[in-house]
Protein backbone atom coordinates (compact mmCIF):
# COMPACT_ATOMS: atom_id res chain seq x y z
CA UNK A 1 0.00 0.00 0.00
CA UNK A 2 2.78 2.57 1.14
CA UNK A 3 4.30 1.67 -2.60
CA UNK A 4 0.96 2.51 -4.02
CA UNK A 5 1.07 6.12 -2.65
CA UNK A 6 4.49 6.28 -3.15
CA UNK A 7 4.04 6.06 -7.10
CA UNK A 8 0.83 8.02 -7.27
CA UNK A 9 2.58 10.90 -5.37
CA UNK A 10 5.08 10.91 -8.26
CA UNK A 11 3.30 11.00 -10.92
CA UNK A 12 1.12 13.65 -9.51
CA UNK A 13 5.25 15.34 -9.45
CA UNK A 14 5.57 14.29 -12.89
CA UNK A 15 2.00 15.67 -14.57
CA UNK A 16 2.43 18.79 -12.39
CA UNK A 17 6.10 19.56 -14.15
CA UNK A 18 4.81 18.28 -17.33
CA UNK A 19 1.54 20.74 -17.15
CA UNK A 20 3.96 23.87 -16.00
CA UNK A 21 6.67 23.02 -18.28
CA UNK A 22 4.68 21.73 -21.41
CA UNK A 23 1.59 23.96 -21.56
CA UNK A 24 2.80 26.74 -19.21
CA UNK A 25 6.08 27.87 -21.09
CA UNK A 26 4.87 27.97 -24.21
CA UNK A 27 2.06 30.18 -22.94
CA UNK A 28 4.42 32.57 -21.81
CA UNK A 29 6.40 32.77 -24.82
CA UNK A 30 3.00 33.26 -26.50
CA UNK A 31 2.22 35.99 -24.48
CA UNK A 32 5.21 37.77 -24.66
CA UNK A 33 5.11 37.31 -28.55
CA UNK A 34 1.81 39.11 -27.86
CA UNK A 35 3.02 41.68 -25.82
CA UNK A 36 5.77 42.42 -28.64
CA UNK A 37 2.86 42.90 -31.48
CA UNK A 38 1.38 45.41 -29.00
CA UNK A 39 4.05 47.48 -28.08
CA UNK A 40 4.30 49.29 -31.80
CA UNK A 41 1.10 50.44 -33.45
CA UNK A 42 0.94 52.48 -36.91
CA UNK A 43 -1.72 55.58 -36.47
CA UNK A 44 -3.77 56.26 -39.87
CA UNK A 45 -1.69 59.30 -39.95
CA UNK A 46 1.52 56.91 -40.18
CA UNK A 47 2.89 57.88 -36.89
CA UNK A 48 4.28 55.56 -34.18
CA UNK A 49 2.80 54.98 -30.97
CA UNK A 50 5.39 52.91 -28.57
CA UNK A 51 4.03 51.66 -25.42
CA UNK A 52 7.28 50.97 -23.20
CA UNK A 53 5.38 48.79 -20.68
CA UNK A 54 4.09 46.21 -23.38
CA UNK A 55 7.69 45.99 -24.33
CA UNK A 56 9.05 45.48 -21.02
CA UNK A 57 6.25 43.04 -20.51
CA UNK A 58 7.47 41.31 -23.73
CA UNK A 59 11.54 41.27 -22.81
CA UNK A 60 10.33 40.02 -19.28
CA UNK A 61 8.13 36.72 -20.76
CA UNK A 62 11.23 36.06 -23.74
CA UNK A 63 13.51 35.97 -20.65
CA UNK A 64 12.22 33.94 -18.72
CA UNK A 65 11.34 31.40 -21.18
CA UNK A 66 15.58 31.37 -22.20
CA UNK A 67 16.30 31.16 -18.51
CA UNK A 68 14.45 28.38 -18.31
CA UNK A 69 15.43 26.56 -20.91
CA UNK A 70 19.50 27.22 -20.17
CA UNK A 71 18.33 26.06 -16.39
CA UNK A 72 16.80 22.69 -18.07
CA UNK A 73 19.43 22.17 -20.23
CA UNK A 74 22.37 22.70 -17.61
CA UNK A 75 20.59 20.18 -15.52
CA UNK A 76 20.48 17.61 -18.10
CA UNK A 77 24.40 18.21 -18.10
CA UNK A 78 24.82 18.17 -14.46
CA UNK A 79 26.53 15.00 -13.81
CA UNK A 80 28.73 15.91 -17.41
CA UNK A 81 29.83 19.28 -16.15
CA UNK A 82 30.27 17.93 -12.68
CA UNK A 83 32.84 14.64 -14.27
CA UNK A 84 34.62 17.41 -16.86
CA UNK A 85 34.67 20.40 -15.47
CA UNK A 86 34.54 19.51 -11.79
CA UNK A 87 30.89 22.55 -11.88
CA UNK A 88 28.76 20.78 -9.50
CA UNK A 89 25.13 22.10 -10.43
CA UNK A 90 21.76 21.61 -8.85
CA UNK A 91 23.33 19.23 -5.94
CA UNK A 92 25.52 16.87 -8.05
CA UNK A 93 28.05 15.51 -6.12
């Protein structure tokens, strides 16, 4: 029974990461693609609004999604960098 709960704990840890990772990055990348479009807009008189917070907004979602993605990719690497380099990452001993 205790192995039961055990497993179901872990894959409620697994479909959690999978639902912020796999649906939730992409939204933020979406929405800072959105945010991008915004922050420029054309007047019929063919001036240029710019709307510094939209592009702020948009910089903030593009970096988080790279930080993430370096932070996933380093910890894929961990036990590499740790044997190579002797950069112990994320706990790796």
């Amino acid at each position: 029974m205790v192995t039961v709960l055990t497993n179901l704990r872990s894959l409620g840890q697994v479909t959690l990461a999978a639902l912020v990772l796999g649906a939730g990055l992409p939204m933020v990348f979406a929405f800072g693609v959105r945010l991008w479009s915004l922050s420029e807009t054309v007047a019929p008189d063919g001036s240029v609004r710019r709307r510094a917070v939209a592009r702020v907004g948009a910089y903030t979602c593009l970096f988080a999604v790279v930080a993430v993605v370096i932070a996933g990719v380093l910890f894929v690497a961990k036990a590499f960098l740790a044997h190579r380099f002797g950069i112990h990452l994320f706990g790796q001993a």
